[in-house]
Protein backbone atom coordinates (compact mmCIF):
# COMPACT_ATOMS: atom_id res chain seq x y z
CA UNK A 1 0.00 0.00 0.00
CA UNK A 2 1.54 3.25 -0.89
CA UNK A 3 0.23 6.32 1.43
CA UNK A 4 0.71 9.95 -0.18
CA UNK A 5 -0.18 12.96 2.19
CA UNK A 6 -1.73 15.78 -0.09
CA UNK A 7 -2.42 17.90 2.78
CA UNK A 8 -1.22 17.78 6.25
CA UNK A 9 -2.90 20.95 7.60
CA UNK A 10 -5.97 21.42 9.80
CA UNK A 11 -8.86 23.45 7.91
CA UNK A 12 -7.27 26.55 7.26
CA UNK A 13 -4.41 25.48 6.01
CA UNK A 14 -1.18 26.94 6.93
CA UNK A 15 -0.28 30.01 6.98
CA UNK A 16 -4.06 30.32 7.89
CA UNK A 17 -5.44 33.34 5.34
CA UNK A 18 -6.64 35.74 8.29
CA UNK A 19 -3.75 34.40 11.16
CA UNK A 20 -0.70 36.49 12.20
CA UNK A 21 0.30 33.82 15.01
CA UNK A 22 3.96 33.22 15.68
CA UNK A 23 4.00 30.27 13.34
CA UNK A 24 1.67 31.84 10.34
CA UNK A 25 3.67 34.98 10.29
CA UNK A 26 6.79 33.21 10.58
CA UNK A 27 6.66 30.98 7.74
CA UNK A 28 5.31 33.96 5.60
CA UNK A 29 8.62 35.97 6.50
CA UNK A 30 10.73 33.11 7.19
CA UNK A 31 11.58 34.09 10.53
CA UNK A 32 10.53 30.36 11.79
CA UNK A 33 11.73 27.02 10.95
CA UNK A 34 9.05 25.78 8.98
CA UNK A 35 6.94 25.15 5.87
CA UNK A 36 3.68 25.83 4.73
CA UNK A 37 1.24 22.90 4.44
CA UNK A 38 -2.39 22.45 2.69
CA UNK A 39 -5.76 21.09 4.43
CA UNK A 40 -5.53 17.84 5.29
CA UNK A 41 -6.15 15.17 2.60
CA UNK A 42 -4.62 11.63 2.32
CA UNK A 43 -4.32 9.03 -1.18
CA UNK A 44 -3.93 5.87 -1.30
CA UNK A 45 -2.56 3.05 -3.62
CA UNK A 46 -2.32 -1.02 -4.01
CA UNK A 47 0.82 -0.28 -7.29
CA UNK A 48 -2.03 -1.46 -9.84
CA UNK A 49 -2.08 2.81 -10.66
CA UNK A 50 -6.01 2.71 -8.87
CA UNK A 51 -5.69 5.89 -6.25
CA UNK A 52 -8.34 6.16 -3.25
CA UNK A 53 -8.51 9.60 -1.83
CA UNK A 54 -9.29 10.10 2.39
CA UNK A 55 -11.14 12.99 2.92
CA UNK A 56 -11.35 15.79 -0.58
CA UNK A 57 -10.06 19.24 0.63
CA UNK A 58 -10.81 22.48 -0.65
CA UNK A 59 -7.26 22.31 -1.63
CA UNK A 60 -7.89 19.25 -3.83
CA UNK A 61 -7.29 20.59 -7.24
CA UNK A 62 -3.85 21.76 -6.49
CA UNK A 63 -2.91 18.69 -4.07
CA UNK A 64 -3.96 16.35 -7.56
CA UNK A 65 -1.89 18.21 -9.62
CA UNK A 66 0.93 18.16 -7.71
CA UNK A 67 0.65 14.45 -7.63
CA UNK A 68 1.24 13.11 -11.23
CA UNK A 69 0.41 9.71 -10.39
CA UNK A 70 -3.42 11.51 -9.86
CA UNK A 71 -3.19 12.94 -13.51
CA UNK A 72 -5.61 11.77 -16.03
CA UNK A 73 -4.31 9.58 -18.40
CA UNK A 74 -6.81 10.04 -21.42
CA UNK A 75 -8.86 13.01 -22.65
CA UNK A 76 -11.24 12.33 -19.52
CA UNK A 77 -10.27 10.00 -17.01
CA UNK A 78 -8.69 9.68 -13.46
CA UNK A 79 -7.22 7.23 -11.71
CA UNK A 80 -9.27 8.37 -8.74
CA UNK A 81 -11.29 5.22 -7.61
CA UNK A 82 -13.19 6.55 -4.57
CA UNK A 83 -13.16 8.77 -2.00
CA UNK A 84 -13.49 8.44 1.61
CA UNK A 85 -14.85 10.71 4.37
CA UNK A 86 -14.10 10.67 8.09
CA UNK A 87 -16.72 13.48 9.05
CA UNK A 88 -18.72 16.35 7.44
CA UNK A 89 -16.97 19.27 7.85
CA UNK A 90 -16.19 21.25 5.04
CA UNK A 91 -12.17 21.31 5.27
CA UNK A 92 -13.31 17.12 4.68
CA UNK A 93 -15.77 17.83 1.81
CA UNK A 94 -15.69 21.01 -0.17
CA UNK A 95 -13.11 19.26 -2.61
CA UNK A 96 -15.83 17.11 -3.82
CA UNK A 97 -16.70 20.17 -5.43
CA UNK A 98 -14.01 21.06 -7.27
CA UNK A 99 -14.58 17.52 -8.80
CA UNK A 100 -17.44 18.36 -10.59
CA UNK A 101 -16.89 18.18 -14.06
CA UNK A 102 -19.63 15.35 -15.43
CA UNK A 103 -17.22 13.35 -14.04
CA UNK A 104 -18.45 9.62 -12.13
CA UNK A 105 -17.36 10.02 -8.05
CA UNK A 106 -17.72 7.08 -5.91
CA UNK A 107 -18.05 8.59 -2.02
CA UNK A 108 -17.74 6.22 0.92
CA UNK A 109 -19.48 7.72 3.96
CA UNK A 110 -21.84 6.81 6.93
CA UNK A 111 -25.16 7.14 6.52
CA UNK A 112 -25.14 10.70 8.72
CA UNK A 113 -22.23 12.19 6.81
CA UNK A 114 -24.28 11.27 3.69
CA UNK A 115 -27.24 13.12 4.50
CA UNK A 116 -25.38 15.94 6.03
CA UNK A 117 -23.84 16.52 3.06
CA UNK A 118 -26.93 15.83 0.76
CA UNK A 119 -29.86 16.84 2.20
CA UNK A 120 -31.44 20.60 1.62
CA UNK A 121 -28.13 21.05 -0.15
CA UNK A 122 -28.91 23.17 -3.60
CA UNK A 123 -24.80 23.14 -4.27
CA UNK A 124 -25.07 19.24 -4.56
CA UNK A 125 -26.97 19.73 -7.75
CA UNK A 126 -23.66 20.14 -9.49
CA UNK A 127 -22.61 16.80 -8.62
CA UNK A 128 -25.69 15.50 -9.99
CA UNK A 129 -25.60 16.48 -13.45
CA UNK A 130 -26.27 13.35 -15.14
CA UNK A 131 -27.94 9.91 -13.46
CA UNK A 132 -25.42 7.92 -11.22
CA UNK A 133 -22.73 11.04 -11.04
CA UNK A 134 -22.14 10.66 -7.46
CA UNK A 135 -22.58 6.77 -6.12
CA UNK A 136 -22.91 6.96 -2.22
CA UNK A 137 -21.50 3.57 -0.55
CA UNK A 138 -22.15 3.05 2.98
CA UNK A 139 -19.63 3.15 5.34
CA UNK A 140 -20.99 0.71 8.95
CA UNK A 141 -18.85 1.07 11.72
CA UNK A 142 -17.14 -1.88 12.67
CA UNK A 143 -17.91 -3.61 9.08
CA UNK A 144 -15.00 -5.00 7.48
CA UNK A 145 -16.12 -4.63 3.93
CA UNK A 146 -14.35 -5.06 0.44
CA UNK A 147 -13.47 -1.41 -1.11
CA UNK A 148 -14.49 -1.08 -4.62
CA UNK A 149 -12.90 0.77 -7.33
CA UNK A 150 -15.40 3.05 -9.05
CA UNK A 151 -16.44 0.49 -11.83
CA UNK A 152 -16.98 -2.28 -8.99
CA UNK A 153 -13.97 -4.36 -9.32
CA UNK A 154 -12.00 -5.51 -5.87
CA UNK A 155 -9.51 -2.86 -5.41
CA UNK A 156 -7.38 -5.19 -3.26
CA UNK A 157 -8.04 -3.57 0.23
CA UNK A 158 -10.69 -3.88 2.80
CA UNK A 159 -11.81 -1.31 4.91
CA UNK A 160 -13.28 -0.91 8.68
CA UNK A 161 -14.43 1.83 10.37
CA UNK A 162 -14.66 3.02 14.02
CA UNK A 163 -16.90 5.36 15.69
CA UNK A 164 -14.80 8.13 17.83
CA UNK A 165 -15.52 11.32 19.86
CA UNK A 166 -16.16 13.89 17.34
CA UNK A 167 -18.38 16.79 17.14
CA UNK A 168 -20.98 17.91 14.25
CA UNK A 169 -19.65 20.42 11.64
CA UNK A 170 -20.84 23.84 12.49
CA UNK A 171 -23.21 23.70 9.65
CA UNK A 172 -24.79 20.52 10.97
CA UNK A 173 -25.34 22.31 14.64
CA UNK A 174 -28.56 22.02 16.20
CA UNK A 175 -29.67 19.79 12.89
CA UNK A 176 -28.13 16.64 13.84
CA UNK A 177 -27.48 15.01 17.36
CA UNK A 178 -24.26 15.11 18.48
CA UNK A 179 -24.24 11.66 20.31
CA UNK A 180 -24.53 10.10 17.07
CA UNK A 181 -22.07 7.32 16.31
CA UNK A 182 -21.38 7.55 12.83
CA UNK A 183 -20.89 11.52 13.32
CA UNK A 184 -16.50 11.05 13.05
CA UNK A 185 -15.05 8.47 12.20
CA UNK A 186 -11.63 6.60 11.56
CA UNK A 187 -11.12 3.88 9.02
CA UNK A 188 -8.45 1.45 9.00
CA UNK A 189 -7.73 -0.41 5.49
CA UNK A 190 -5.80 -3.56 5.17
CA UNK A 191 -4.34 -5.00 2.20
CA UNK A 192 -5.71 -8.49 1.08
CA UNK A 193 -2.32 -9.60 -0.35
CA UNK A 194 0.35 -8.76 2.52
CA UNK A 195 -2.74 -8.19 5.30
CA UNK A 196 -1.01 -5.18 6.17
CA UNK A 197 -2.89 -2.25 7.62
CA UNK A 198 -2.89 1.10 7.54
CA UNK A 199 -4.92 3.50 10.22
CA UNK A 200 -6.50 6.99 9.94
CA UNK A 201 -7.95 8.89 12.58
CA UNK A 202 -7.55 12.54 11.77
CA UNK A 203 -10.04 13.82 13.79
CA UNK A 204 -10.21 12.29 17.82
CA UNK A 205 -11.69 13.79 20.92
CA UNK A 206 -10.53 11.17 23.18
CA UNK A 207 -8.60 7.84 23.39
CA UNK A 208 -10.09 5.43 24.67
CA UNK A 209 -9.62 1.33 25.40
CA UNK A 210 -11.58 0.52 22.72
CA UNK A 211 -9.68 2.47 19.93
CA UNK A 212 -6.73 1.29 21.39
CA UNK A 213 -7.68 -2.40 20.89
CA UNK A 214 -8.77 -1.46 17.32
CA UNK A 215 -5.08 0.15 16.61
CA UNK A 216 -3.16 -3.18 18.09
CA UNK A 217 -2.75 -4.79 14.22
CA UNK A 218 -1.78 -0.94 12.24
CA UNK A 219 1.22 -0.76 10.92
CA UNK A 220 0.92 2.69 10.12
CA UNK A 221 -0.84 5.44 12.41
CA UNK A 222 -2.18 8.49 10.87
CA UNK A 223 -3.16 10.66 14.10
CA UNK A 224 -4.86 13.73 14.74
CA UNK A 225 -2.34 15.93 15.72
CA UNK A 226 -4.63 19.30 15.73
CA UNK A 227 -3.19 20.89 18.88
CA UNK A 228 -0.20 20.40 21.14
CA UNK A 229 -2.34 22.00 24.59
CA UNK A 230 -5.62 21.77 25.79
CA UNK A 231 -4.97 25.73 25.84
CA UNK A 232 -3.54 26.23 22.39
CA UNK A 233 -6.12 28.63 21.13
CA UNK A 234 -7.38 30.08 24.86
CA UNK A 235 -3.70 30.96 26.15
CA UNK A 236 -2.84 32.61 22.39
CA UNK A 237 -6.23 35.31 22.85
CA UNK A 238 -7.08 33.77 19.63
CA UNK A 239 -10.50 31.71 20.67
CA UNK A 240 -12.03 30.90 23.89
CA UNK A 241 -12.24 27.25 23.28
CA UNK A 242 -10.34 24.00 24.29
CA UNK A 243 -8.98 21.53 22.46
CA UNK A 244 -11.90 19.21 24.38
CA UNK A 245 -14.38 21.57 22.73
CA UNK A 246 -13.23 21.32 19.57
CA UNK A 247 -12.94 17.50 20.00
CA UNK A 248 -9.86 17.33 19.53
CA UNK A 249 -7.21 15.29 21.85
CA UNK A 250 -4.56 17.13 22.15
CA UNK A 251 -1.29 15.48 21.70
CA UNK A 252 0.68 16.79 25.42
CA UNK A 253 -0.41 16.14 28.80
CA UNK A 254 -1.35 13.09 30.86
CA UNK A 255 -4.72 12.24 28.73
CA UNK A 256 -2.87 13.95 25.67
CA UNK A 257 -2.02 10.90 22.11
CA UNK A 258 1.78 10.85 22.93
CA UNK A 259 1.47 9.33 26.17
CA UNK A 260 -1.79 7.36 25.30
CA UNK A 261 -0.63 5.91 22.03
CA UNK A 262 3.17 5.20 23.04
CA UNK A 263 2.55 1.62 24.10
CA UNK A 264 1.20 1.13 20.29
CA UNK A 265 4.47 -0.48 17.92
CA UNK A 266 2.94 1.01 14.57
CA UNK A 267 4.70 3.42 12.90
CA UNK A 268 2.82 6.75 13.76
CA UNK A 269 2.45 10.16 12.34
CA UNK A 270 0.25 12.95 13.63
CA UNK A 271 -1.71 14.38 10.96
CA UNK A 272 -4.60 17.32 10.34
CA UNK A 273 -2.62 19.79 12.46
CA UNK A 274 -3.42 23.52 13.79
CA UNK A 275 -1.48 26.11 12.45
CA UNK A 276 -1.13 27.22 16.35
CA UNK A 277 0.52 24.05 16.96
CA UNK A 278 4.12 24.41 17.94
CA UNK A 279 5.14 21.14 16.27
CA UNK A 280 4.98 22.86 12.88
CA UNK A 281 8.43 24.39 13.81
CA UNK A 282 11.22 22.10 13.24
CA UNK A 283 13.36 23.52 15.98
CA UNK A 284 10.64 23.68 18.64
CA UNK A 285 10.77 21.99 22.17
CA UNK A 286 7.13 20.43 21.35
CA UNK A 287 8.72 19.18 17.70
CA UNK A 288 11.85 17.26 19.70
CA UNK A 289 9.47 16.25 22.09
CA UNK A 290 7.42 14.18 19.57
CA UNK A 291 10.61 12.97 17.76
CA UNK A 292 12.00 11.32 20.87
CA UNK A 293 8.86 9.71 21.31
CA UNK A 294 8.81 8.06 18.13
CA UNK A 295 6.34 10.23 16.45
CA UNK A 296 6.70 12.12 12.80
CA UNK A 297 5.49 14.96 11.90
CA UNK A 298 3.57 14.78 8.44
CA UNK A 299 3.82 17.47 5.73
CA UNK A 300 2.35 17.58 2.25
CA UNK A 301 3.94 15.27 -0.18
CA UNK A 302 5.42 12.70 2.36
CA UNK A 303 5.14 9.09 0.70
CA UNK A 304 4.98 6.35 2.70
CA UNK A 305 4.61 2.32 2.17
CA UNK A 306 3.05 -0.26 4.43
């Protein structure tokens, strides 16, 4: 399985467009030790030149093209297969947009992320432009189901997903119950050749026993990485919220990834991260911090195989 991060950014992006934080102004001026990084998006590939992309960014057309193995390869074609979503919110599905053009899109979602995205939703008429333009498969949590390419052959990977502590996108607010199940989720695919497994969980409020038992077999750990404090945004002045309340885990502290996920011997990455996040700077305390606990830090274009 070959793993290509297209973005590695929390929505936003960074330098966020309306930030002048340490890190955002400091990679514009290059006073910091850093790069600038895309909203999060993830592809995926079994060598056979089928692509799978996790979660479609508003930064999609520019992450594709900066990925030739993505290019079409005839007057109208792509070697995008299907795409996957973790959750609704828009930094997860505005891309889908951008991939408009009377072109077939197979989406795998849950059933709530489906109708959040659907329902009332006048923009989704341009995905519907002919019959069949956008297929809708169902993604079940804890169903370990065959993943199709977009013309229904086996692609050669299975996926599973998990229910975890999320929140509903803004949009969704007061629309949608929060307690919901299928409201965030992570999906872990394994390869039906080599059984090997890769994990991605971009978006986590809390670890818990449970997700820990469902990581014990990845080989690779894609990890929400968001924010290094419960604090980040609250200490900065920038927004008087928590990493709880924006359901994120953050990755310090007793309850914080690094210390709950160090037991785990997968090879582990934190992804979908804040642009207030001090890990974005190479020569930061909180950067060596990770590194000496076996972590990586993801940025756009890292390739990895399981």
């Amino acid at each position: 399985m070959i793993v290509r991060v297209l973005g590695s950014a929390a929505g936003g992006g960074f330098p966020q467009w309306n930030c002048a934080c340490l890190n955002c102004q400091g990679v514009r001026d290059g006073s910091v030790l850093a790069v600038a990084r895309t909203q999060e998006s993830l592809c995926i590939g079994t060598g056979t030149g089928d692509w799978f992309i996790l979660n479609a960014s508003p930064d999609i057309h520019a992450q594709i093209e900066g990925f030739p193995p993505l290019h079409p390869r005839q007057l109208r074609h792509s070697p995008v297969q299907a795409i996957f979503l973790t959750n609704g919110d828009l930094d997860h599905c505005l891309g889908l947009f951008s991939l408009r053009e009377n072109h077939r899109l197979a989406v795998y979602a849950t059933d709530t992320v489906w109708r959040g995205f659907m329902d009332d939703n006048l923009l989704c008429r341009t995905l519907q432009r002919f019959p069949g333009q956008l297929t809708w498969r169902n993604v079940k949590p804890g169903l370990e189901e065959t993943v199709l390419c977009m013309d229904g052959r086996p692609s050669g990977l299975s996926v599973q997903a998990m229910a975890v502590p999320g929140k509903l996108p803004v949009h969704l607010e007061g629309l949608a119950s929060s307690s919901d199940p299928e409201v965030n989720i992570g999906l872990k695919f394994r390869e039906t050749a080599s059984r090997r497994v890769l994990a991605y969980l971009p978006a986590v409020g809390s670890v818990q026993p449970s997700l820990m038992e469902w990581l014990h077999d990845a080989d690779l750990i894609l990890f929400d990485g968001t924010f290094w404090s419960e604090d980040e945004l609250s200490a900065s002045g920038i927004l008087k919220k928590s990493a709880a309340d924006m359901a994120h885990c953050p990755i310090s502290g007793h309850h914080g990834s690094l210390a709950a996920l160090q037991a785990l011997k997968a090879r582990r990455v934190f992804i979908h991260i804040n642009n207030t996040n001090p890990i974005l700077r190479e020569d930061s305390s909180e950067r060596r911090a990770v590194e000496a606990a076996g972590w990586e830090v993801a940025h756009d274009g890292m390739e990895m195989t399981v």
